[in-house]
Protein backbone atom coordinates (compact mmCIF):
# COMPACT_ATOMS: atom_id res chain seq x y z
CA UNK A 1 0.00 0.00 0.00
CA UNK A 2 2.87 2.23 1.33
CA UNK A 3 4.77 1.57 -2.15
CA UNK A 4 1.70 2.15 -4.45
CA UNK A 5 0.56 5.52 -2.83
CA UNK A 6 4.49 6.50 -3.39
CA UNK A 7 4.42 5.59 -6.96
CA UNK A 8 1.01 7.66 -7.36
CA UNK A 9 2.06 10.57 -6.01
CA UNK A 10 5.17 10.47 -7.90
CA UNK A 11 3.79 10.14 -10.81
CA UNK A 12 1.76 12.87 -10.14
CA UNK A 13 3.95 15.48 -9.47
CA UNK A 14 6.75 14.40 -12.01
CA UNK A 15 4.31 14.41 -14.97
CA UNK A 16 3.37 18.11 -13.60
CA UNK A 17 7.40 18.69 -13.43
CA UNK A 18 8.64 16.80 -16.77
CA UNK A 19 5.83 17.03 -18.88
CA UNK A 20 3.30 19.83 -17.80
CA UNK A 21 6.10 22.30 -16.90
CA UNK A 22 3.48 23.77 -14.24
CA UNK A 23 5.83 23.07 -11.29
CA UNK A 24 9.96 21.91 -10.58
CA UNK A 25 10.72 19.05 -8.10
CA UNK A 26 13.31 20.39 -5.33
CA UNK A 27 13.54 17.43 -3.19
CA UNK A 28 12.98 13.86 -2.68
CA UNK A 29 13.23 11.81 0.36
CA UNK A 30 12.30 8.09 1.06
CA UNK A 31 13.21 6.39 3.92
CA UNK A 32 13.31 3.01 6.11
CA UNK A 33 13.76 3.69 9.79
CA UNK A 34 14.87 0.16 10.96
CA UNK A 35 14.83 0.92 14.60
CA UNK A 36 11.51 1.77 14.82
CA UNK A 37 10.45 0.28 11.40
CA UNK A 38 8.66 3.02 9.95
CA UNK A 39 8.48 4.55 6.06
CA UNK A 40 8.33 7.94 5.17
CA UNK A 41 8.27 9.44 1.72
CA UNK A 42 8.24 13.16 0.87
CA UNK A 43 8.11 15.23 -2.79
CA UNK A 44 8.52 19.01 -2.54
CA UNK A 45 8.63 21.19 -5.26
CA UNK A 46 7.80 24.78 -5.93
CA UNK A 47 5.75 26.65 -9.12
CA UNK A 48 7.51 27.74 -12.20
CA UNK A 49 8.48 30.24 -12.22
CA UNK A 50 9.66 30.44 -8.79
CA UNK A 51 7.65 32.13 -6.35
CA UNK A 52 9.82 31.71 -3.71
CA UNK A 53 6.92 29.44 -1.82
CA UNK A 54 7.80 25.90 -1.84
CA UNK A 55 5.42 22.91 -0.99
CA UNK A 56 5.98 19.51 0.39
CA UNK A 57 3.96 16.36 -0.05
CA UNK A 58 4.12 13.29 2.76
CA UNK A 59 3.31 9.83 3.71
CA UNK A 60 4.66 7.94 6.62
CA UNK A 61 3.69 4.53 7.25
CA UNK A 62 4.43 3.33 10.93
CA UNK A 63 5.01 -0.60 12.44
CA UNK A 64 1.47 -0.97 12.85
CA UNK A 65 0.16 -0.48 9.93
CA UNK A 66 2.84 -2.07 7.81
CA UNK A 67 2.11 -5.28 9.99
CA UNK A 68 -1.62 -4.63 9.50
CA UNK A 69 -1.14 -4.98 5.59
CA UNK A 70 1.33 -7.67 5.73
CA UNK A 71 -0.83 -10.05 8.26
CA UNK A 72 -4.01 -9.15 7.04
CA UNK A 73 -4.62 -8.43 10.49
CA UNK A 74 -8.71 -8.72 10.79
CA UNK A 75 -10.39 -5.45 11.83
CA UNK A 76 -7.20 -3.78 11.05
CA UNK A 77 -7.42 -0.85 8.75
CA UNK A 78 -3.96 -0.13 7.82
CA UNK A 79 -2.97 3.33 5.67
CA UNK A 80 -0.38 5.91 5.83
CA UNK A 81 -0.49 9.13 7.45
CA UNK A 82 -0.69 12.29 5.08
CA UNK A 83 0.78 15.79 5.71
CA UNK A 84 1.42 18.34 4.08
CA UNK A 85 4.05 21.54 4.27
CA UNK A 86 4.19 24.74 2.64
CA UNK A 87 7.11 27.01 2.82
CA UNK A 88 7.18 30.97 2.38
CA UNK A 89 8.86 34.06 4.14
CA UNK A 90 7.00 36.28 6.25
CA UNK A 91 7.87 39.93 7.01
CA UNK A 92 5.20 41.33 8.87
CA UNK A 93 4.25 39.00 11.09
CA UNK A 94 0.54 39.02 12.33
CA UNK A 95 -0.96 40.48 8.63
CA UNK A 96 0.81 37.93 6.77
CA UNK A 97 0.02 34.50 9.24
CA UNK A 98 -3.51 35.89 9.36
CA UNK A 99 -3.82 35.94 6.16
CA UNK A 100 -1.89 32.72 5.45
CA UNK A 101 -4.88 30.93 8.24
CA UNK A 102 -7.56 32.79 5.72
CA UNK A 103 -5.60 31.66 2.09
CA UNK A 104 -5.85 27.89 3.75
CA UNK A 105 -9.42 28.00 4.73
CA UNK A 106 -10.60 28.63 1.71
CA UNK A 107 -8.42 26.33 -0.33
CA UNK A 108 -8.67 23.31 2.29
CA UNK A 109 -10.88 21.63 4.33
CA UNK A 110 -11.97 23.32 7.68
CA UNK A 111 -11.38 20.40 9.88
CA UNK A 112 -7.82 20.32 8.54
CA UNK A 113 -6.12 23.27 10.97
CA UNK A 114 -2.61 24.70 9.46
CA UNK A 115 -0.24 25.12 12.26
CA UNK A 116 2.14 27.80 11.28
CA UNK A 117 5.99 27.42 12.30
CA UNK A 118 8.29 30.86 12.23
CA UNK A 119 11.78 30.50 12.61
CA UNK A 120 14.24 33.38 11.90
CA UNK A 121 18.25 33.79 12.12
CA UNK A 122 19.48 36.26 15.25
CA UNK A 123 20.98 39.05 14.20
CA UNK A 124 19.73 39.33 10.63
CA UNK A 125 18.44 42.40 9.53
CA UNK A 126 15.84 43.30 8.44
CA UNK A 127 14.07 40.13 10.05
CA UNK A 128 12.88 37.76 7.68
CA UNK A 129 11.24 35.09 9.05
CA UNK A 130 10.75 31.68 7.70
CA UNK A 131 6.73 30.51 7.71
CA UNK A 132 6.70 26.75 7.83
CA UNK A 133 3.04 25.49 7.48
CA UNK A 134 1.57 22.03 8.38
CA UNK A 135 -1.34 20.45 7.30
CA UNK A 136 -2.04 16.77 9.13
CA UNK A 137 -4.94 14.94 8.11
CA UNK A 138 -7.29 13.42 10.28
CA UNK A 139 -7.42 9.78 8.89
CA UNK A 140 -4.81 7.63 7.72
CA UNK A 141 -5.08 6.93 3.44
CA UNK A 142 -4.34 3.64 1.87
CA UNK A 143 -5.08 2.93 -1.63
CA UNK A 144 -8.68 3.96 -1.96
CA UNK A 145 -7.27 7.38 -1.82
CA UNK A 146 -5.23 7.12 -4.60
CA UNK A 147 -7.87 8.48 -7.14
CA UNK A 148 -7.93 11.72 -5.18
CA UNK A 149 -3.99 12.34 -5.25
CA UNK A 150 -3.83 14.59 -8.51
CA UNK A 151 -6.90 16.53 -6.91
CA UNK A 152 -4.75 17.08 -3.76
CA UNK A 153 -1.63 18.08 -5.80
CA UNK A 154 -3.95 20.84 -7.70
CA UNK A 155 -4.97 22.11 -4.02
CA UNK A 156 -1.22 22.16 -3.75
CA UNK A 157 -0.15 24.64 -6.25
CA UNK A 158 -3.45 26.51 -6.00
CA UNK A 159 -2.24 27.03 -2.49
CA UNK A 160 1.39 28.02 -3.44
CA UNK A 161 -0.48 30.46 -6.33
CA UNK A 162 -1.92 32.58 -3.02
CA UNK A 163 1.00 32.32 -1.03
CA UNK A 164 2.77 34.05 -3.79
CA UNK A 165 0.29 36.52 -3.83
CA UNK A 166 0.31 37.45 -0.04
């Protein structure tokens, strides 16, 4: 399940990058953590032309669930855990997050709450700071979902779109 989502999603967003020209791929990461046998898998990639925004696309799949699939574990209902992160700098602080909650409200669901991460370097000047958003959704995916990953990848760069407007 963990393997077929992957592929999915990376076909997705490399047709988008390779063939579509609509966005460029900045990062890839897949992973097997054998201590605590988990997966994770993550895409980002930001619109062309650059915006300077950059978004990230994610699916970790824990012990449990990997086990779930494998055994066929009865009443077991094993899927990965989605999140997404958006990137962006922020100058003025409380217009720009506010408006950053509003941009995601009406571009994603309202049970799915962006938490909004600033981090900025001491001593730099003028203070830039760097806006690292996180959407986690509520339920885990598996491969039922795997119809609706183009329509979240849309949501994606729609979402990078306004953040290059703010």
């Amino acid at each position: 399940m963990f393997e077929n989502l992957k592929v999915t999603v990376e076909n997705v967003v490399y047709d988008l990058d390779n063939l579509d020209e609509r966005i460029l791929v900045t990062g890839r990461t897949d992973r097997m953590d054998m201590a605590v046998m988990s997966r994770a898998f993550s895409l980002k990639f930001e619109l062309v032309p650059r915006t300077g925004a950059e978004a990230e696309i994610r699916l970790d799949a824990f012990l449990k669930d990997l086990a779930a699939e494998l055994l066929e574990t009865p009443g077991e209902q094993p899927g990965c855990a989605l999140s997404l992160r958006f990137y962006t700098e922020v100058k003025i602080v409380p217009e720009q997050c506010r408006r950053i909650s509003e941009l995601m409200q009406v571009i994603w669901e309202p049970q799915i709450v962006p938490v909004q991460t600033l981090s900025c370097i001491f001593g730099e000047d003028p203070i830039v700071y760097k806006n690292t958003i996180e959407l986690k959704f509520p339920h885990k995916i598996n491969e039922d979902n795997m119809s609706d990953i183009p329509n979240l990848v849309e949501h994606m760069i729609r979402t990078l779109e306004g953040l290059a407007q703010l």
